[in-house]
C-alpha atoms as a PDB file:
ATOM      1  CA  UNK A   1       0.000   0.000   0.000  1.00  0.00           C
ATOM      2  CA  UNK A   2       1.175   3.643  -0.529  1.00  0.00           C
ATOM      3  CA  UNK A   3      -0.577   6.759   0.219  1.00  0.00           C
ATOM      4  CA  UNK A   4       0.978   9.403  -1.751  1.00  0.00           C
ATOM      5  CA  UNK A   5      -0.917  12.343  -1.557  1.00  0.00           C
ATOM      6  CA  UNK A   6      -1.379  12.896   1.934  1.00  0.00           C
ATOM      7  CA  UNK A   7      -0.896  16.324   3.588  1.00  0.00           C
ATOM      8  CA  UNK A   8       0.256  17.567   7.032  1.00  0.00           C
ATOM      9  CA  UNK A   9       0.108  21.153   7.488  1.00  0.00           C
ATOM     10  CA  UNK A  10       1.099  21.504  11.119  1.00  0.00           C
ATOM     11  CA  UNK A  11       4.610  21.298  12.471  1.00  0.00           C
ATOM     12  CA  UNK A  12       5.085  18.469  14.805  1.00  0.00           C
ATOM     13  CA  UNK A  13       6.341  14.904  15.027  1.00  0.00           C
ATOM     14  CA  UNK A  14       4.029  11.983  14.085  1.00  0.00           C
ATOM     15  CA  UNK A  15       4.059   8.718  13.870  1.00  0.00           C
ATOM     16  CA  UNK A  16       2.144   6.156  11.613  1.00  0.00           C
ATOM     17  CA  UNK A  17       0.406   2.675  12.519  1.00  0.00           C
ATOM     18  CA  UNK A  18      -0.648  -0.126   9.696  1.00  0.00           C
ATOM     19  CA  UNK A  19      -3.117  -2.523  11.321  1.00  0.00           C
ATOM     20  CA  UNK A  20      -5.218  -5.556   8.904  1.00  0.00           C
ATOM     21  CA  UNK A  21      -8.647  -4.850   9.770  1.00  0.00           C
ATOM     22  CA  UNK A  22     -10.075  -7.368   7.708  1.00  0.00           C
ATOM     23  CA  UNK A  23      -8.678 -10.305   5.657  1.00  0.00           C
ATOM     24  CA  UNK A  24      -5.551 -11.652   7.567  1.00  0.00           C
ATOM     25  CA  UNK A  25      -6.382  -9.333  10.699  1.00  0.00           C
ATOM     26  CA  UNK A  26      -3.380 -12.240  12.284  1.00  0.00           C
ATOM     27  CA  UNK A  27      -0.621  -9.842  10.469  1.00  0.00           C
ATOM     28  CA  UNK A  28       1.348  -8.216  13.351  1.00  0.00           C
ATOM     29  CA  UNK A  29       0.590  -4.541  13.535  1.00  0.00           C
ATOM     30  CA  UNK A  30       3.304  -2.187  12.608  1.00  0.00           C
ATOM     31  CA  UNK A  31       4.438   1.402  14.125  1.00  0.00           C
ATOM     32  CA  UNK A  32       6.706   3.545  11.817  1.00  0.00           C
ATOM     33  CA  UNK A  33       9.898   5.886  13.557  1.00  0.00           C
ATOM     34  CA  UNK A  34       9.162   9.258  14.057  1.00  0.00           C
ATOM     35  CA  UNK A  35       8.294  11.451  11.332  1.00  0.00           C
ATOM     36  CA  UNK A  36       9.140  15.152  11.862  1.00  0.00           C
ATOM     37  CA  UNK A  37       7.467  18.122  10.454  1.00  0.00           C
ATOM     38  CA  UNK A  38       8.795  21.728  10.467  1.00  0.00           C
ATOM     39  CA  UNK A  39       7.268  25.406   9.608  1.00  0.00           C
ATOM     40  CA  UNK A  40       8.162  26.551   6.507  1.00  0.00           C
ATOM     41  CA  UNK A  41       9.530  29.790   5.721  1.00  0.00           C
ATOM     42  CA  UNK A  42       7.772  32.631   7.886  1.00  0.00           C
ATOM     43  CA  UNK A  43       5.142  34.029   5.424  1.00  0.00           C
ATOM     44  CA  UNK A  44       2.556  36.406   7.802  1.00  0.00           C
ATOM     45  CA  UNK A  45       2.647  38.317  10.808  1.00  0.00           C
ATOM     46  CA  UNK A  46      -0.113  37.708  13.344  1.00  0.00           C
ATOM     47  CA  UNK A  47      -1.033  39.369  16.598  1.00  0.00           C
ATOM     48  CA  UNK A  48      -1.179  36.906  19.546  1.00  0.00           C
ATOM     49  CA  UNK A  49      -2.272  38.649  22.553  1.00  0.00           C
ATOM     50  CA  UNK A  50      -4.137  42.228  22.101  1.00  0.00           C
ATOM     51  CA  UNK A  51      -5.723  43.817  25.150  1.00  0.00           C
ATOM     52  CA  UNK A  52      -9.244  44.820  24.283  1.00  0.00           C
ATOM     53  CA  UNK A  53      -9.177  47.367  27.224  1.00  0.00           C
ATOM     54  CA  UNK A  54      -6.665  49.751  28.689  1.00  0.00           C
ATOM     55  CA  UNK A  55      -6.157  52.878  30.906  1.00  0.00           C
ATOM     56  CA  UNK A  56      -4.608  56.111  29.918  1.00  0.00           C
ATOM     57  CA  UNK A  57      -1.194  56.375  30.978  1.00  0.00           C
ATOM     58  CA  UNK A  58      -0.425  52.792  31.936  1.00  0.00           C
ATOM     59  CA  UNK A  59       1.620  50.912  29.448  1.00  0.00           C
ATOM     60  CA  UNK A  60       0.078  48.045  27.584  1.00  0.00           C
ATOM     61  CA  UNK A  61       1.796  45.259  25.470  1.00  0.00           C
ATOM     62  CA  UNK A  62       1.322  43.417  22.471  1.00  0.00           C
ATOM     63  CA  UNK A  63       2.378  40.069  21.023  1.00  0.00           C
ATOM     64  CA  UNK A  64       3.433  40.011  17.239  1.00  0.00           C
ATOM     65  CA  UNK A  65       3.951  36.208  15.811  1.00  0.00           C
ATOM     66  CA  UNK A  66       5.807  35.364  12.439  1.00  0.00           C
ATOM     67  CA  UNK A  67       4.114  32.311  10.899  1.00  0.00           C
ATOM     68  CA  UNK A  68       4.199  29.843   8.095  1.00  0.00           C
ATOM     69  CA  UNK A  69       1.401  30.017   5.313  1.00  0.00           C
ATOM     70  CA  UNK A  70      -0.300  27.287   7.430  1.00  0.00           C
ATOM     71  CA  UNK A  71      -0.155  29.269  10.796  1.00  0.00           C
ATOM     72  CA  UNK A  72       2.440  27.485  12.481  1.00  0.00           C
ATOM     73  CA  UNK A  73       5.160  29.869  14.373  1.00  0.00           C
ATOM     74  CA  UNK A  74       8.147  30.335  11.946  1.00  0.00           C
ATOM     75  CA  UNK A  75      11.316  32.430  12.430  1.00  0.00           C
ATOM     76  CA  UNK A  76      12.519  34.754   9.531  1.00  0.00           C
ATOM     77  CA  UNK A  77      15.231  34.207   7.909  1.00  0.00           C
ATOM     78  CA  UNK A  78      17.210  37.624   8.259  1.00  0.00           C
ATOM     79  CA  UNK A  79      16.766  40.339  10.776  1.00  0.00           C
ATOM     80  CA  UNK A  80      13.251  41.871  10.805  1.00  0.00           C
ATOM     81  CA  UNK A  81      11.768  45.253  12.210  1.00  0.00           C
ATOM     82  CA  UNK A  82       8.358  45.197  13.047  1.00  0.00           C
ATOM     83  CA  UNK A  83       6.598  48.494  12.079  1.00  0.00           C
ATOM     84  CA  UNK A  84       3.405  48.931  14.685  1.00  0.00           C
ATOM     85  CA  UNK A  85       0.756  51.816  13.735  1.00  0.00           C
ATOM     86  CA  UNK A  86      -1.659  52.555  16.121  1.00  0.00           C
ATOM     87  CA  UNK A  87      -4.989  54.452  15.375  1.00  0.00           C
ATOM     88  CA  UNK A  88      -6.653  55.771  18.037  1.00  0.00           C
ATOM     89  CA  UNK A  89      -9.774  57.820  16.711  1.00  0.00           C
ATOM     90  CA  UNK A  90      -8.322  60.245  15.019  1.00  0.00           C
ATOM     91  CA  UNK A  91      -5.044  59.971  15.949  1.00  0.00           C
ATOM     92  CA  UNK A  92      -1.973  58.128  14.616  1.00  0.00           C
ATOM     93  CA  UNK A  93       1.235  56.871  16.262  1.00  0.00           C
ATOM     94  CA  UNK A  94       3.700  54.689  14.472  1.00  0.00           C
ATOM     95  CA  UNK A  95       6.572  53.267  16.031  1.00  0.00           C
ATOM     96  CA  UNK A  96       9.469  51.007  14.697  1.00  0.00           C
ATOM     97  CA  UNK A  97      10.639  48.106  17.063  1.00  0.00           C
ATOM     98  CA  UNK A  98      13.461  45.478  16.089  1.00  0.00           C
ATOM     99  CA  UNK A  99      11.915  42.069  18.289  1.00  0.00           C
ATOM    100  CA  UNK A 100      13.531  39.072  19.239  1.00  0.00           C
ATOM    101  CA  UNK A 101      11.722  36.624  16.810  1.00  0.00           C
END
């Protein structure tokens, strides 16, 4: 048997096990090794964690994640600043921050 057009989208490690269900259900089952998937290459940015509320004049944080196309976490490749705008009414404030990602 070979299944060729399977697809995993999610990085992680998985294993496969082949068990006769009918027929000659005496065949011994069998477990494959490990089978490891990674992220591909970062392709979006994605907020994490956004407050919905704050108060005026206390700080407040965000959380920016680089993922794959299938929205596992994925590191770029080269050094990456993260530009944040934020709109409040009327009001814009951008600011330029060089994370750890």
């Amino acid at each position: 048997m070979t299944i060729s057009t399977q697809v995993y989208s999610k990085s992680d490690t998985m294993t496969l096990t082949a068990t006769a269900t009918a027929g000659e259900t005496s065949l011994t089952v069998v477990t494959s090794g490990n089978i490891v998937f990674s992220a591909g290459p970062a392709a979006k940015l994605v907020y994490t964690t956004v407050p919905s509320t704050g108060t005026a004049g206390t700080a407040f944080s965000v959380t920016v994640q680089s993922q794959d196309a299938n929205g596992n976490p994925s590191s770029p490749t080269s050094n990456t600043t993260i530009n944040h705008c934020f709109k409040m009414s009327s009001v814009s404030i951008a600011s330029a921050v060089s994370p750890v990602l």
